[in-house]
N, C-alpha and C. Protein backbone atom coordinates (compact mmCIF):
# COMPACT_ATOMS: atom_id res chain seq x y z
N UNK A 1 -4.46 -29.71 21.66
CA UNK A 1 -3.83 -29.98 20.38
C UNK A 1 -3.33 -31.42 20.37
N UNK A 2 -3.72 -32.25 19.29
CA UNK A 2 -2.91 -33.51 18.93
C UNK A 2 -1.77 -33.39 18.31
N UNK A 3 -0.85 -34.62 18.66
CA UNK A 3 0.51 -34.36 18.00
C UNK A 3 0.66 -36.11 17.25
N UNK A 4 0.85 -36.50 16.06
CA UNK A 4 0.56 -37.29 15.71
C UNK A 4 1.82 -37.85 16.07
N UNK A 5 2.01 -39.13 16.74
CA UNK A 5 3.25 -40.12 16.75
C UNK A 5 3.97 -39.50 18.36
N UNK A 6 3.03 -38.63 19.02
CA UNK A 6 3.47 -38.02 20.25
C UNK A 6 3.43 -39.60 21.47
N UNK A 7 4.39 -39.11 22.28
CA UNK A 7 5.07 -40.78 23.04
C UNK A 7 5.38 -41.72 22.76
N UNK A 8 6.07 -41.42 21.23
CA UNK A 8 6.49 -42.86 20.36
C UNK A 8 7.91 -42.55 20.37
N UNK A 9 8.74 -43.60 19.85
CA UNK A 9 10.38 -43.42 19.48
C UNK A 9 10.53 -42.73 18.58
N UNK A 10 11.11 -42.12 18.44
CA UNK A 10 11.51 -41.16 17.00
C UNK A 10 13.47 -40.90 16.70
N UNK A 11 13.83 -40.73 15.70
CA UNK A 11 15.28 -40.42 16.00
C UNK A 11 14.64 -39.04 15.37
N UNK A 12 15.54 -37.91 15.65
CA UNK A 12 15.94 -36.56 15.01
C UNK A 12 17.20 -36.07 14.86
N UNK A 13 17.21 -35.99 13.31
CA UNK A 13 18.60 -35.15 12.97
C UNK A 13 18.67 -34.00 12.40
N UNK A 14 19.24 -32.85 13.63
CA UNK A 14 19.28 -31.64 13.86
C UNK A 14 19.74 -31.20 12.73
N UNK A 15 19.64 -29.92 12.40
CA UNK A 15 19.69 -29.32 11.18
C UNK A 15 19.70 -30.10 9.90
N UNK A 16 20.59 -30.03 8.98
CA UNK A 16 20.54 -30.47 7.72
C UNK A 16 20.71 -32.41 7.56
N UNK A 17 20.17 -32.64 7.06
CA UNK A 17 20.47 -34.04 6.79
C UNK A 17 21.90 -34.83 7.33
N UNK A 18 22.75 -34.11 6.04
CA UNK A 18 24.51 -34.13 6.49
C UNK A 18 24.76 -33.99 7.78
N UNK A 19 24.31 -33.04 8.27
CA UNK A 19 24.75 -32.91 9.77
C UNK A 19 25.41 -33.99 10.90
N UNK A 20 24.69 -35.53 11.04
CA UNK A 20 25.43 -36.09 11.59
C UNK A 20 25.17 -36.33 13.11
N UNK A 21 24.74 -34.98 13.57
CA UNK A 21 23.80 -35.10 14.85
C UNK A 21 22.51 -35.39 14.95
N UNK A 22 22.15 -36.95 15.40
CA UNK A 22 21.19 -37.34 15.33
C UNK A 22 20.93 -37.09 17.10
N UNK A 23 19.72 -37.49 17.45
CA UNK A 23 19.05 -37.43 18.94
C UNK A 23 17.84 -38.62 18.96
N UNK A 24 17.87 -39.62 19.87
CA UNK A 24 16.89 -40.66 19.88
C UNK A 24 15.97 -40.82 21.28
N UNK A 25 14.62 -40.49 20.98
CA UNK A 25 13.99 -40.44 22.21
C UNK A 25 12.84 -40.45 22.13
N UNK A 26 12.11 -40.06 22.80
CA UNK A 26 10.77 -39.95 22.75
C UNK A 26 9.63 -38.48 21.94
N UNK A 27 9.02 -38.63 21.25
CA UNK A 27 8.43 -37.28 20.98
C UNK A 27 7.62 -36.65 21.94
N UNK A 28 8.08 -35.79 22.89
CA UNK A 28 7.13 -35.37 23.84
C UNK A 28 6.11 -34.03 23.81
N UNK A 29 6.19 -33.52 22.45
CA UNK A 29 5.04 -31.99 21.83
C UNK A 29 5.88 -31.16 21.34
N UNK A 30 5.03 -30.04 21.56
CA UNK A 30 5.60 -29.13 20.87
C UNK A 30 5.49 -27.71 21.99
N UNK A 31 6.89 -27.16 21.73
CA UNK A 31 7.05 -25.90 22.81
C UNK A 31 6.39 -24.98 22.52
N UNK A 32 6.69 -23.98 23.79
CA UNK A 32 5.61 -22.46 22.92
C UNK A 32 5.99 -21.97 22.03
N UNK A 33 7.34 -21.81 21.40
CA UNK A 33 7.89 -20.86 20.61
C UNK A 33 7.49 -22.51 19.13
N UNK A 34 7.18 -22.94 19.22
CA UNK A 34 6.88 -23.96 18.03
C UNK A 34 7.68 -25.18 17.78
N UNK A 35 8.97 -25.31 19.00
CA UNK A 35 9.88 -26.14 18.68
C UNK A 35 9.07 -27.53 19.25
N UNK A 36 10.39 -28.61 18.29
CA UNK A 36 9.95 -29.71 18.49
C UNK A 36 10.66 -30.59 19.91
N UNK A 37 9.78 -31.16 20.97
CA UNK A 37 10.58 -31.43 22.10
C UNK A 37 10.45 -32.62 22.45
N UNK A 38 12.23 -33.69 22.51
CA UNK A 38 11.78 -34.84 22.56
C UNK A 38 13.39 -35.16 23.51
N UNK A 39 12.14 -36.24 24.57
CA UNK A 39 12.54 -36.71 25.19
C UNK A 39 13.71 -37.75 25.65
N UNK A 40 14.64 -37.33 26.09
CA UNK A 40 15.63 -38.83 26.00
C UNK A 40 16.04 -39.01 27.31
N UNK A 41 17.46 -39.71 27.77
CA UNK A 41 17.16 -40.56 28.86
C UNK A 41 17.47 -39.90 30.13
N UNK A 42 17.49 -38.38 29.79
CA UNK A 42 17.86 -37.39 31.25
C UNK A 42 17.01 -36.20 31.11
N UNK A 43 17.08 -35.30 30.02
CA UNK A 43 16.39 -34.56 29.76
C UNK A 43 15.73 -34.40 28.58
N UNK A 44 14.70 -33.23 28.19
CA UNK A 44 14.03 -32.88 27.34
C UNK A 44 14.40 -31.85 26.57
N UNK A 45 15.04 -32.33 25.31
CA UNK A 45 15.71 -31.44 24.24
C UNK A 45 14.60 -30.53 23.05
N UNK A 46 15.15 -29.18 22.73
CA UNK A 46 14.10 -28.00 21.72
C UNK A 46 15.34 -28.58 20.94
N UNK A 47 13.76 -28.17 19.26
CA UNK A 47 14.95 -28.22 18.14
C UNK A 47 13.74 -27.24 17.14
N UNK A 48 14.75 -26.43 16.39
CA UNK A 48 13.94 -25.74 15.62
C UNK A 48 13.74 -26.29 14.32
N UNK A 49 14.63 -26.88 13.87
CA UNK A 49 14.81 -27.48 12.11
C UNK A 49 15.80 -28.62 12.35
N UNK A 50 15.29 -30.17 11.34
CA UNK A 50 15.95 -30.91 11.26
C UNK A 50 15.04 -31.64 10.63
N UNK A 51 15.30 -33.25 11.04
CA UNK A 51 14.72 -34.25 10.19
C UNK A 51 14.26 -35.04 11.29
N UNK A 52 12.79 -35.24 11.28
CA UNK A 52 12.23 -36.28 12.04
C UNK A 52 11.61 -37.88 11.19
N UNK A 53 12.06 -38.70 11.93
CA UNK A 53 11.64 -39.91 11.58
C UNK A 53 11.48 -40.96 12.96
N UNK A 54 9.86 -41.37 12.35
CA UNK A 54 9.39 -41.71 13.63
C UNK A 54 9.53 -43.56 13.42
N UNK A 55 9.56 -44.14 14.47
CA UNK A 55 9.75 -45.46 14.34
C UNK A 55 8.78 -46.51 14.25
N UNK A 56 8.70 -46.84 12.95
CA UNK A 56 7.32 -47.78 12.89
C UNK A 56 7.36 -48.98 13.20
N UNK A 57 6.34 -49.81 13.65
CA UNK A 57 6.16 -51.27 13.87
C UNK A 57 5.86 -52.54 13.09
């Protein structure tokens, strides 16, 4: 499976927009259960729903 923008920077903010908890790292795929899993500077975080925006050049 391809993952488009997979090993690029991305920020993600977990649940709703408002939320406030953002996460900045790497996009590293997608888990078995469908979550999205991205990389930052210790470990590798699941997220089920939020907002991804990937970082363009």
């Amino acid at each position: 499976m391809r993952l488009y923008k997979k090993g690029e920077s991305v920020n993600f903010i977990e649940g709703g927009a408002e939320s406030g908890s953002s996460h900045t790292g790497r996009l590293a795929g997608i888990g078995p259960g469908g979550e999205l899993l991205i990389e930052g500077n210790t470990e590798i975080s699941s997220f089920i729903t939020g907002e991804l925006k990937a970082a363009y050049s």
